[in-house]
C-alpha atoms as a PDB file:
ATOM      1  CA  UNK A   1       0.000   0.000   0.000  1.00  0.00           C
ATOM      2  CA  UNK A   2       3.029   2.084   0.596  1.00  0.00           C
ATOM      3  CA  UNK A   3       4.180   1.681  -3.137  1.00  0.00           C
ATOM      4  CA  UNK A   4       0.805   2.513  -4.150  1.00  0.00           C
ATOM      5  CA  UNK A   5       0.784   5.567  -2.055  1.00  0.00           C
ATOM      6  CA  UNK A   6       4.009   6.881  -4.049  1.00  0.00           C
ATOM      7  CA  UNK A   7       2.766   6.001  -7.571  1.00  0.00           C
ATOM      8  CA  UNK A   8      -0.231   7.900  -6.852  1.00  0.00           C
ATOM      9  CA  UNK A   9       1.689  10.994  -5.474  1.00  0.00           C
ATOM     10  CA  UNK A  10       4.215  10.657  -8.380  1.00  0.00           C
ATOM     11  CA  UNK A  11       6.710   9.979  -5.798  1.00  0.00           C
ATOM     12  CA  UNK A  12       7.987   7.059  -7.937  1.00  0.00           C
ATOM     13  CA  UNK A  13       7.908   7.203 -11.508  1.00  0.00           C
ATOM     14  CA  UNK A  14       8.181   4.742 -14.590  1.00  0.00           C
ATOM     15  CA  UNK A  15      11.594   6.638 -15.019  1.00  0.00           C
ATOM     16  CA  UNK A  16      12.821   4.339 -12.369  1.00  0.00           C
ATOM     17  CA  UNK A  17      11.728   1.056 -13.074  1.00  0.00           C
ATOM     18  CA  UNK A  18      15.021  -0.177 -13.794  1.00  0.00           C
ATOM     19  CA  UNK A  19      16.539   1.010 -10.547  1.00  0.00           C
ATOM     20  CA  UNK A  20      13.301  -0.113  -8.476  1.00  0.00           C
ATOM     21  CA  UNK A  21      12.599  -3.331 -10.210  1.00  0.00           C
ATOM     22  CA  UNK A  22      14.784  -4.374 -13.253  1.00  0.00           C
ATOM     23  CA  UNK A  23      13.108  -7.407 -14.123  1.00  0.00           C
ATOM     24  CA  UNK A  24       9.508  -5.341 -15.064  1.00  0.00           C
ATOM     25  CA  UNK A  25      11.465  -3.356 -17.082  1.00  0.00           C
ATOM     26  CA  UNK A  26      10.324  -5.680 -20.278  1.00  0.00           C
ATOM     27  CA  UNK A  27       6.138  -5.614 -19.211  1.00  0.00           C
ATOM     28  CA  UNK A  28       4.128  -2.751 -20.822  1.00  0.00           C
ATOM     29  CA  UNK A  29       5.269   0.055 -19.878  1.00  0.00           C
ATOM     30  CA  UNK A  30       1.517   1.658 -18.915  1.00  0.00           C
ATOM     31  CA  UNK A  31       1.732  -0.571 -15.913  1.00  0.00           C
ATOM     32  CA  UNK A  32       4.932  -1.966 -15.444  1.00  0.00           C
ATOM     33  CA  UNK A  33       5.510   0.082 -11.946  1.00  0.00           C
ATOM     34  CA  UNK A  34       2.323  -2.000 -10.630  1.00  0.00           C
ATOM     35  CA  UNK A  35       3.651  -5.322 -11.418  1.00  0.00           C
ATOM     36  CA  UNK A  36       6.991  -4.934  -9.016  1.00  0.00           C
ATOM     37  CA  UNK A  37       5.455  -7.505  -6.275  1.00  0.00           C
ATOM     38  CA  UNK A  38       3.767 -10.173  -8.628  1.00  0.00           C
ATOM     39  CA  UNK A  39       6.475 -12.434  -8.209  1.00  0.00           C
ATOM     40  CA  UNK A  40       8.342 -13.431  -5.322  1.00  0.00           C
ATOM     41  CA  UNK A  41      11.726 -12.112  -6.888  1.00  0.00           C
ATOM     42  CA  UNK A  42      10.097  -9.123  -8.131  1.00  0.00           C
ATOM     43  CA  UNK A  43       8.557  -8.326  -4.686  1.00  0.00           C
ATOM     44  CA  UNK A  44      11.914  -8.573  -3.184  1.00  0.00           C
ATOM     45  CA  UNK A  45      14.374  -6.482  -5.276  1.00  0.00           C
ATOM     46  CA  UNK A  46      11.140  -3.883  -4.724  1.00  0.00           C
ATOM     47  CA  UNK A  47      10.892  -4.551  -1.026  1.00  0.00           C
ATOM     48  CA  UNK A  48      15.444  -4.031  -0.783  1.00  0.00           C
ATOM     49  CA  UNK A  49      14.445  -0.329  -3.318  1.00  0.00           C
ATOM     50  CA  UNK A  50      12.024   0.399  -1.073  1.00  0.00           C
ATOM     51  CA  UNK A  51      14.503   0.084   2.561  1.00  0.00           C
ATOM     52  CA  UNK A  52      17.506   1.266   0.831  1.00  0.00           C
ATOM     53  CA  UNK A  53      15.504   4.577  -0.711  1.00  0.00           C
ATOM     54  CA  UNK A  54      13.862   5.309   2.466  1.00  0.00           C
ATOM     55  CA  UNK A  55      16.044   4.290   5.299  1.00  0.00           C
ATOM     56  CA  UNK A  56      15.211   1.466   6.650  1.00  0.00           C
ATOM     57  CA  UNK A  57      13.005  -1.191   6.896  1.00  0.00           C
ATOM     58  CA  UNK A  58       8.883  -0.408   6.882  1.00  0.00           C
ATOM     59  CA  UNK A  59       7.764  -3.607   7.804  1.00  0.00           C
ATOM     60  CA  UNK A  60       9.773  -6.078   9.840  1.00  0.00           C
ATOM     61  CA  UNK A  61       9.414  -9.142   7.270  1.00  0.00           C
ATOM     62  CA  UNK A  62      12.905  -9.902   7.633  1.00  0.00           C
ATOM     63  CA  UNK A  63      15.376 -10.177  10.611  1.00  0.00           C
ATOM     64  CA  UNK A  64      17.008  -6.353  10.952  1.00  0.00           C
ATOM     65  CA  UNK A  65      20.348  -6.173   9.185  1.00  0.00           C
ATOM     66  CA  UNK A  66      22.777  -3.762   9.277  1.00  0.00           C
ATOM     67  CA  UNK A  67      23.136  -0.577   7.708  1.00  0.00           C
ATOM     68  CA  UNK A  68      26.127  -1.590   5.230  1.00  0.00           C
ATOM     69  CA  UNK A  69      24.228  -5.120   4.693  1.00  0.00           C
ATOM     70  CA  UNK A  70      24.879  -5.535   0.714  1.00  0.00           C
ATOM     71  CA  UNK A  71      21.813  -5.234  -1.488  1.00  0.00           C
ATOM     72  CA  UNK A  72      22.654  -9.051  -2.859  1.00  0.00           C
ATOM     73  CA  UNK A  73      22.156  -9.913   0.865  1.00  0.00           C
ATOM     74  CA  UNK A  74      19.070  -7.912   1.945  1.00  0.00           C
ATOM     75  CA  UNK A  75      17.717  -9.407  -1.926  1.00  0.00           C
ATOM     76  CA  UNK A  76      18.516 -12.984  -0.768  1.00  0.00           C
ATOM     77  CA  UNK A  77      16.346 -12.780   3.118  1.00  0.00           C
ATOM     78  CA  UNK A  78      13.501 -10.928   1.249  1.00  0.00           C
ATOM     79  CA  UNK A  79      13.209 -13.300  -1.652  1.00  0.00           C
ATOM     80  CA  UNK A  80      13.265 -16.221   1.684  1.00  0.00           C
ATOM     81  CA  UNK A  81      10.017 -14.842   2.766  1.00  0.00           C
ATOM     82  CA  UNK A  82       8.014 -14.067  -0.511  1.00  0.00           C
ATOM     83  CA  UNK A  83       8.714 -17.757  -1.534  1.00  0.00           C
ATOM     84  CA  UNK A  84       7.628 -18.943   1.981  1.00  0.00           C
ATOM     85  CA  UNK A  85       4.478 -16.833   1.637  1.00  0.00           C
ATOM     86  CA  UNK A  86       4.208 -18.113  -2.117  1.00  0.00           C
ATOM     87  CA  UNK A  87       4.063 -21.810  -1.306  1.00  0.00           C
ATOM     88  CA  UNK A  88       1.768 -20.595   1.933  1.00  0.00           C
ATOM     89  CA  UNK A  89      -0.971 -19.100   0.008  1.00  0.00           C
ATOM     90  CA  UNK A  90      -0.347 -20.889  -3.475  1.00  0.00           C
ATOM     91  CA  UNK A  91       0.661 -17.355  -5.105  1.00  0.00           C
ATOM     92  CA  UNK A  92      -2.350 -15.849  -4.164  1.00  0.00           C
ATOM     93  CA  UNK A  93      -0.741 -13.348  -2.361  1.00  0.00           C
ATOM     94  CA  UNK A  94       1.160 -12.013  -5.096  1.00  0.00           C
ATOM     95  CA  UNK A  95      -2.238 -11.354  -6.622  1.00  0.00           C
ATOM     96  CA  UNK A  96      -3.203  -9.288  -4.170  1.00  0.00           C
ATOM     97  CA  UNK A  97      -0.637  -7.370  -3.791  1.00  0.00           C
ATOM     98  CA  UNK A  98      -0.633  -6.800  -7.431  1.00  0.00           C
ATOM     99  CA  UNK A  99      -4.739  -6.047  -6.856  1.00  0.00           C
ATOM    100  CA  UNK A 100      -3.402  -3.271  -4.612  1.00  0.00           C
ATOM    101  CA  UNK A 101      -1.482  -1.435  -7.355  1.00  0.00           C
ATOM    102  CA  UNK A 102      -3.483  -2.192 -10.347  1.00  0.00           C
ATOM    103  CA  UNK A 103      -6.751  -3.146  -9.125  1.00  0.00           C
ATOM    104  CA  UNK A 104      -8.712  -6.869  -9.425  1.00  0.00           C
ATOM    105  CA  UNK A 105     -10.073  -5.930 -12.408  1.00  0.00           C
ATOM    106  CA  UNK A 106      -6.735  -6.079 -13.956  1.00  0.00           C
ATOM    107  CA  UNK A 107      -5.174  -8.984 -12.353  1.00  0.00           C
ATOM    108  CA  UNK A 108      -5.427 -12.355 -14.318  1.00  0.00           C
ATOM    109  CA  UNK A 109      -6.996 -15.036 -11.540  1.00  0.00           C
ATOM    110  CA  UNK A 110     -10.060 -16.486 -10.320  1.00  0.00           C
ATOM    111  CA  UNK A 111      -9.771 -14.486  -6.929  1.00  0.00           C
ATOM    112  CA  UNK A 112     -12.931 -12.229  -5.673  1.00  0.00           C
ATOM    113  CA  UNK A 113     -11.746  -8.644  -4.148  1.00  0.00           C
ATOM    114  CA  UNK A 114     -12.482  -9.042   0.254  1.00  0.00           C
ATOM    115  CA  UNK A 115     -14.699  -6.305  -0.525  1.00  0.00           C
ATOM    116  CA  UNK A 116     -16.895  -6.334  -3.967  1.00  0.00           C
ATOM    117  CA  UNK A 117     -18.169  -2.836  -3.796  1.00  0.00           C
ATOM    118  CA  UNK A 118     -14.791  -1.311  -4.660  1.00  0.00           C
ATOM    119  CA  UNK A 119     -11.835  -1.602  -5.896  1.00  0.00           C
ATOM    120  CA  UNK A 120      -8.166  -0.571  -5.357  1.00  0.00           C
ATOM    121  CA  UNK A 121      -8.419   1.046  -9.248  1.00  0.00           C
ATOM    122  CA  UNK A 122     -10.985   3.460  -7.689  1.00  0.00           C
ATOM    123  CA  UNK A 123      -9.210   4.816  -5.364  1.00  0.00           C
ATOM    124  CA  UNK A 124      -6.596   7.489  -5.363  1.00  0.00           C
ATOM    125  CA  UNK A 125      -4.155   8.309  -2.562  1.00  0.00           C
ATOM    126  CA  UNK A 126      -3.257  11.293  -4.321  1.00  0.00           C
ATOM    127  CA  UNK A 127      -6.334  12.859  -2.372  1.00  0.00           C
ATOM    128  CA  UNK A 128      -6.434  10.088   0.406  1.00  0.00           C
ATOM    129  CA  UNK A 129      -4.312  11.954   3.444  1.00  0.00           C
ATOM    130  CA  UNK A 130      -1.975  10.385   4.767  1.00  0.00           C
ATOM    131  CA  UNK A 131      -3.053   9.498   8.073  1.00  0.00           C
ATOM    132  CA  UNK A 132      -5.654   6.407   6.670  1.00  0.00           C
ATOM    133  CA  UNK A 133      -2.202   4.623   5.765  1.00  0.00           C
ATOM    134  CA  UNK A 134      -1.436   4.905   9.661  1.00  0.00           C
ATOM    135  CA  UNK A 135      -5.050   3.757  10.579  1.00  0.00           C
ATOM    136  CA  UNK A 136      -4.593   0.755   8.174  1.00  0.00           C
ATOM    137  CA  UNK A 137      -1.481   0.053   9.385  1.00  0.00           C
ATOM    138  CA  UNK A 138      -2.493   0.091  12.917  1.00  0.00           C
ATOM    139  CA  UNK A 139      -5.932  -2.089  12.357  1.00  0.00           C
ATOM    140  CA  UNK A 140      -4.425  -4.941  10.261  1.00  0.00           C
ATOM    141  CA  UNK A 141      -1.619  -4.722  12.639  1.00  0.00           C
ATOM    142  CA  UNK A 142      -4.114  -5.673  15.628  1.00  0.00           C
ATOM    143  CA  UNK A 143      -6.196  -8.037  13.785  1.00  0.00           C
ATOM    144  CA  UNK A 144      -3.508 -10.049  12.342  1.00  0.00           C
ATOM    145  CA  UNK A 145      -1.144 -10.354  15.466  1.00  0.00           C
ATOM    146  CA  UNK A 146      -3.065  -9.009  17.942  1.00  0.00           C
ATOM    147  CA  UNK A 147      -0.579  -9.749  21.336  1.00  0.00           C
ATOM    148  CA  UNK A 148       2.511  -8.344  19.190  1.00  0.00           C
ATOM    149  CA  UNK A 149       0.636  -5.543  18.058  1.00  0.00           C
ATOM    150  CA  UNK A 150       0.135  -4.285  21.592  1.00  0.00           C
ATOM    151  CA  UNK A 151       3.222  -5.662  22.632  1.00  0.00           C
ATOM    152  CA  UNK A 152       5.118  -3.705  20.765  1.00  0.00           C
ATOM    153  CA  UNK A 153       2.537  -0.787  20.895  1.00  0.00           C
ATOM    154  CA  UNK A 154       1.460  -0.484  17.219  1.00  0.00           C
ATOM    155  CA  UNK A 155      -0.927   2.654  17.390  1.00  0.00           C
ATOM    156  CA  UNK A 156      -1.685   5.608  15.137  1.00  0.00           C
ATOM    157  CA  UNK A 157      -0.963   8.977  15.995  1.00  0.00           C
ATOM    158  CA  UNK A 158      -3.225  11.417  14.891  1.00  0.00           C
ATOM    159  CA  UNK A 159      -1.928  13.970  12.029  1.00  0.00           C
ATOM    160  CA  UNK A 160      -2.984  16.834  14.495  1.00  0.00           C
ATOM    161  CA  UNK A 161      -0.969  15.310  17.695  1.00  0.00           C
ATOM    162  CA  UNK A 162       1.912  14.817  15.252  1.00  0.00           C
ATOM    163  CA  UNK A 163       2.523  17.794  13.726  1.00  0.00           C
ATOM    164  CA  UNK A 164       2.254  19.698  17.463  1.00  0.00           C
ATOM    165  CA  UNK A 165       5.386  17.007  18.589  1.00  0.00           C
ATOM    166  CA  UNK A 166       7.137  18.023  15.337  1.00  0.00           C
ATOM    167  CA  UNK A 167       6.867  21.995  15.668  1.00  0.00           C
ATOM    168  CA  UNK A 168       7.438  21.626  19.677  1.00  0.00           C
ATOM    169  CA  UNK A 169      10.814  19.117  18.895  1.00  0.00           C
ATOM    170  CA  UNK A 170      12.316  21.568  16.144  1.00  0.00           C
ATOM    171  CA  UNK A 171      10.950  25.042  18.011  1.00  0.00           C
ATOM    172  CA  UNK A 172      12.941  23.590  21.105  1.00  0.00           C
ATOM    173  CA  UNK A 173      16.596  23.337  19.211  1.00  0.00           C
ATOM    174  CA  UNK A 174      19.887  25.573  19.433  1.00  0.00           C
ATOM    175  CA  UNK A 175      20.926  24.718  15.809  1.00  0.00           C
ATOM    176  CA  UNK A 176      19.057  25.983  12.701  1.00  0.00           C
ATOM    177  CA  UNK A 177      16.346  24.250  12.423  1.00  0.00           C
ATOM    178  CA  UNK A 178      16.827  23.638   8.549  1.00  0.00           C
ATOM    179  CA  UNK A 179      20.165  21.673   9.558  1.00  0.00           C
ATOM    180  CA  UNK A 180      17.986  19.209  11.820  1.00  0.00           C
ATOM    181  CA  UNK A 181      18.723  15.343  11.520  1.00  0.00           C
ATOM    182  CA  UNK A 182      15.276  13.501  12.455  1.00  0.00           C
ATOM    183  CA  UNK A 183      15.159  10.056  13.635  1.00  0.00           C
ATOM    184  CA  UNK A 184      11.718   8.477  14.752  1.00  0.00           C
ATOM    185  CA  UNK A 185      12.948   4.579  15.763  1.00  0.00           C
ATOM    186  CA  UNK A 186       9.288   3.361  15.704  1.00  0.00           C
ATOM    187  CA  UNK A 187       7.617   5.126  12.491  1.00  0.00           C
ATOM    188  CA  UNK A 188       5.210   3.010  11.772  1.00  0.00           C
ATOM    189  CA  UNK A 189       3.481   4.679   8.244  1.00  0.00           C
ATOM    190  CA  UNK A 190       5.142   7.160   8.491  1.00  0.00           C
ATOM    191  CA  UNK A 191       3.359  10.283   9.757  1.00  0.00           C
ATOM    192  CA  UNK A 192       5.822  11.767  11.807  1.00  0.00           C
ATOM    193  CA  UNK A 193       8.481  11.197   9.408  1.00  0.00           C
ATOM    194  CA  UNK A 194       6.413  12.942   6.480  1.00  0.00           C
ATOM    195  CA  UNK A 195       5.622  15.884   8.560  1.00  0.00           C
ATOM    196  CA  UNK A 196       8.895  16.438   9.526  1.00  0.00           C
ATOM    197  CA  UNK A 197      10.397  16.616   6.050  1.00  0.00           C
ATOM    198  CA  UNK A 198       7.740  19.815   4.756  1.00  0.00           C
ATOM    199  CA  UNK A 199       9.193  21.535   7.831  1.00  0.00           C
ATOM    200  CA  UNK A 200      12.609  20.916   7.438  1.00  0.00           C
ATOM    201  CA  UNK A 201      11.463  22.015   3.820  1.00  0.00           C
ATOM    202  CA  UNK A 202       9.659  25.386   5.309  1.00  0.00           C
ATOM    203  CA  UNK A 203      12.794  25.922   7.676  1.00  0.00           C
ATOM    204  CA  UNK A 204      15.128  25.707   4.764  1.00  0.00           C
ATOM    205  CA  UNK A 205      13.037  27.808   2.473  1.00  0.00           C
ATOM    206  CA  UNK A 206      12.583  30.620   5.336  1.00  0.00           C
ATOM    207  CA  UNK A 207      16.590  30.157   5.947  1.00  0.00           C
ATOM    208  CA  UNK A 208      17.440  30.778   2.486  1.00  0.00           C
ATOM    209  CA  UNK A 209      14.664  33.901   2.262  1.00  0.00           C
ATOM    210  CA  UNK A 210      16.504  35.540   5.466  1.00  0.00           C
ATOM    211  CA  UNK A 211      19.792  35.331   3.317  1.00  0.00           C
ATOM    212  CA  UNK A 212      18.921  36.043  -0.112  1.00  0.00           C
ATOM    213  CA  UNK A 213      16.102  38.096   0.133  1.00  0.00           C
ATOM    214  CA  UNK A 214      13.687  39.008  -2.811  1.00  0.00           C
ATOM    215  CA  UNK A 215      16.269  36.570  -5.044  1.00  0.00           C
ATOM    216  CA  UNK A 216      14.924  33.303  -3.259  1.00  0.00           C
ATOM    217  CA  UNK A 217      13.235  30.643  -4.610  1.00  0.00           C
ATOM    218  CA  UNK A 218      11.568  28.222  -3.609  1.00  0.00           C
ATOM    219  CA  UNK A 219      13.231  24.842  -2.309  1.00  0.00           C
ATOM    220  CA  UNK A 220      13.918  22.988  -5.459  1.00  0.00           C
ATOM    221  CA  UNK A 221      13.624  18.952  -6.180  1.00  0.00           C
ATOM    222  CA  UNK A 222      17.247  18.275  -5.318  1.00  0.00           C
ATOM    223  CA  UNK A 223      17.213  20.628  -2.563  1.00  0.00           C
ATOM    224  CA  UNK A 224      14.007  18.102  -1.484  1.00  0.00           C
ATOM    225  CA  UNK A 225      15.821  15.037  -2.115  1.00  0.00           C
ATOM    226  CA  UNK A 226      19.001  15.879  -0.887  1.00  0.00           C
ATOM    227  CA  UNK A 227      16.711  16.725   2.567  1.00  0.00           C
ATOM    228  CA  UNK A 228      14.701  13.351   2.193  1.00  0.00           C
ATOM    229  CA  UNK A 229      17.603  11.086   1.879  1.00  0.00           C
ATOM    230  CA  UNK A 230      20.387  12.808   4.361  1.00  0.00           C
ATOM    231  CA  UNK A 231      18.387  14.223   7.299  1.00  0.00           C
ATOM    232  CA  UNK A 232      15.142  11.549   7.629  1.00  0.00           C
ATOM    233  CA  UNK A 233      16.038   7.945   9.358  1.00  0.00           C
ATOM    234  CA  UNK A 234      12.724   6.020  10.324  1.00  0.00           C
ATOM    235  CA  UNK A 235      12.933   2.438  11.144  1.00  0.00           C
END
């Protein structure tokens, strides 16, 4: 669902399918990006894009490894699982997750959708905030492992309790607040994480106003990046 979120936001592009998934590279290229977790080796070159890109690992499917863990390696314990979970469910759940980014109506099987009123092609998370990622997260957390879920206290923070922790954490610092490094060791979906970044954004843009004056622009895709990939850890 995370993927799906970033197609939808144009986070991740077909620009990148080689990078992200090499081995769609030769599907059509109108929905290649959605067909990155329809096979188990597929799923887990996607799954090592997807920790390397964003620091760390989402979902705990595999044991933790460390940082400098080669991409061969982190690969090899993904690809472990997805074939476990192949031979568990008979493929089936390479269908749905391949449901999730296409929809069922696109998706060669015999499977029925859980729910038949909708369908993941109808929806958009380009106008679906945030925050329902974090509710999903939390709910199929709790109904799938229920004692590990509250065990290891799997709940979702609301956007407006979030973002009052953020602006509280980086109004309280002695350094620039643009030169913040933010670490949230139990991100869950991710709401903390994604708030952070448009501040650190706001900071730098407001830092780069004070010194430039009427010649500033605004914070520019590399500037964005650069921000995203050295100054957010989530894990």
């Amino acid at each position: 669902m995370f993927f799906r979120f970033l197609i939808d936001r144009e986070i991740v592009k077909d620009e990148l399918i080689e990078e992200i998934c090499p081995a769609a590279k030769s599907d059509p290229k109108e929905f290649r990006l959605q067909r990155v977790f329809s096979t188990p080796e597929r799923a887990a070159r996607t799954s090592t894009w997807l920790d390397i890109t964003f620091n760390g690992d989402l979902l705990p499917l595999i044991e933790p490894l460390p940082l400098d863990a080669s991409e061969a390696k982190r690969t090899k314990a993904y690809g472990e699982v997805y074939k476990q979970a192949g031979a568990d469910s008979e493929d089936r759940i390479f269908q749905h997750l391949e449901a999730i980014l296409r929809g069922w109506e696109h998706v060669e099987c015999n499977q029925q959708p859980l729910l038949p009123a909708i369908d993941w092609h109808q929806l958009n998370f380009r106008h679906i905030p945030i925050g329902v990622l974090s509710q999903v997260y939390e709910n199929f957390s709790h109904q799938v492992d229920e004692e590990n879920a509250a065990d290891r206290s799997v709940h979702y923070t609301p956007r407006a309790l979030a973002k009052l922790l953020v602006d509280e954490a980086l109004a309280g610092l002695e350094t620039p607040a643009h030169q913040t490094k933010v670490l949230d060791p139990a991100c869950g979906a991710g709401v903390f994480l994604v708030l952070a970044l448009r501040e650190l954004v706001r900071h730098r843009w407001a830092a780069d106003k004070e010194r430039l004056g009427d010649n500033v622009r605004r914070p520019s895709k590399q500037i964005i990046e650069s921000i995203l990939y050295n100054q957010i850890r989530g894990c």
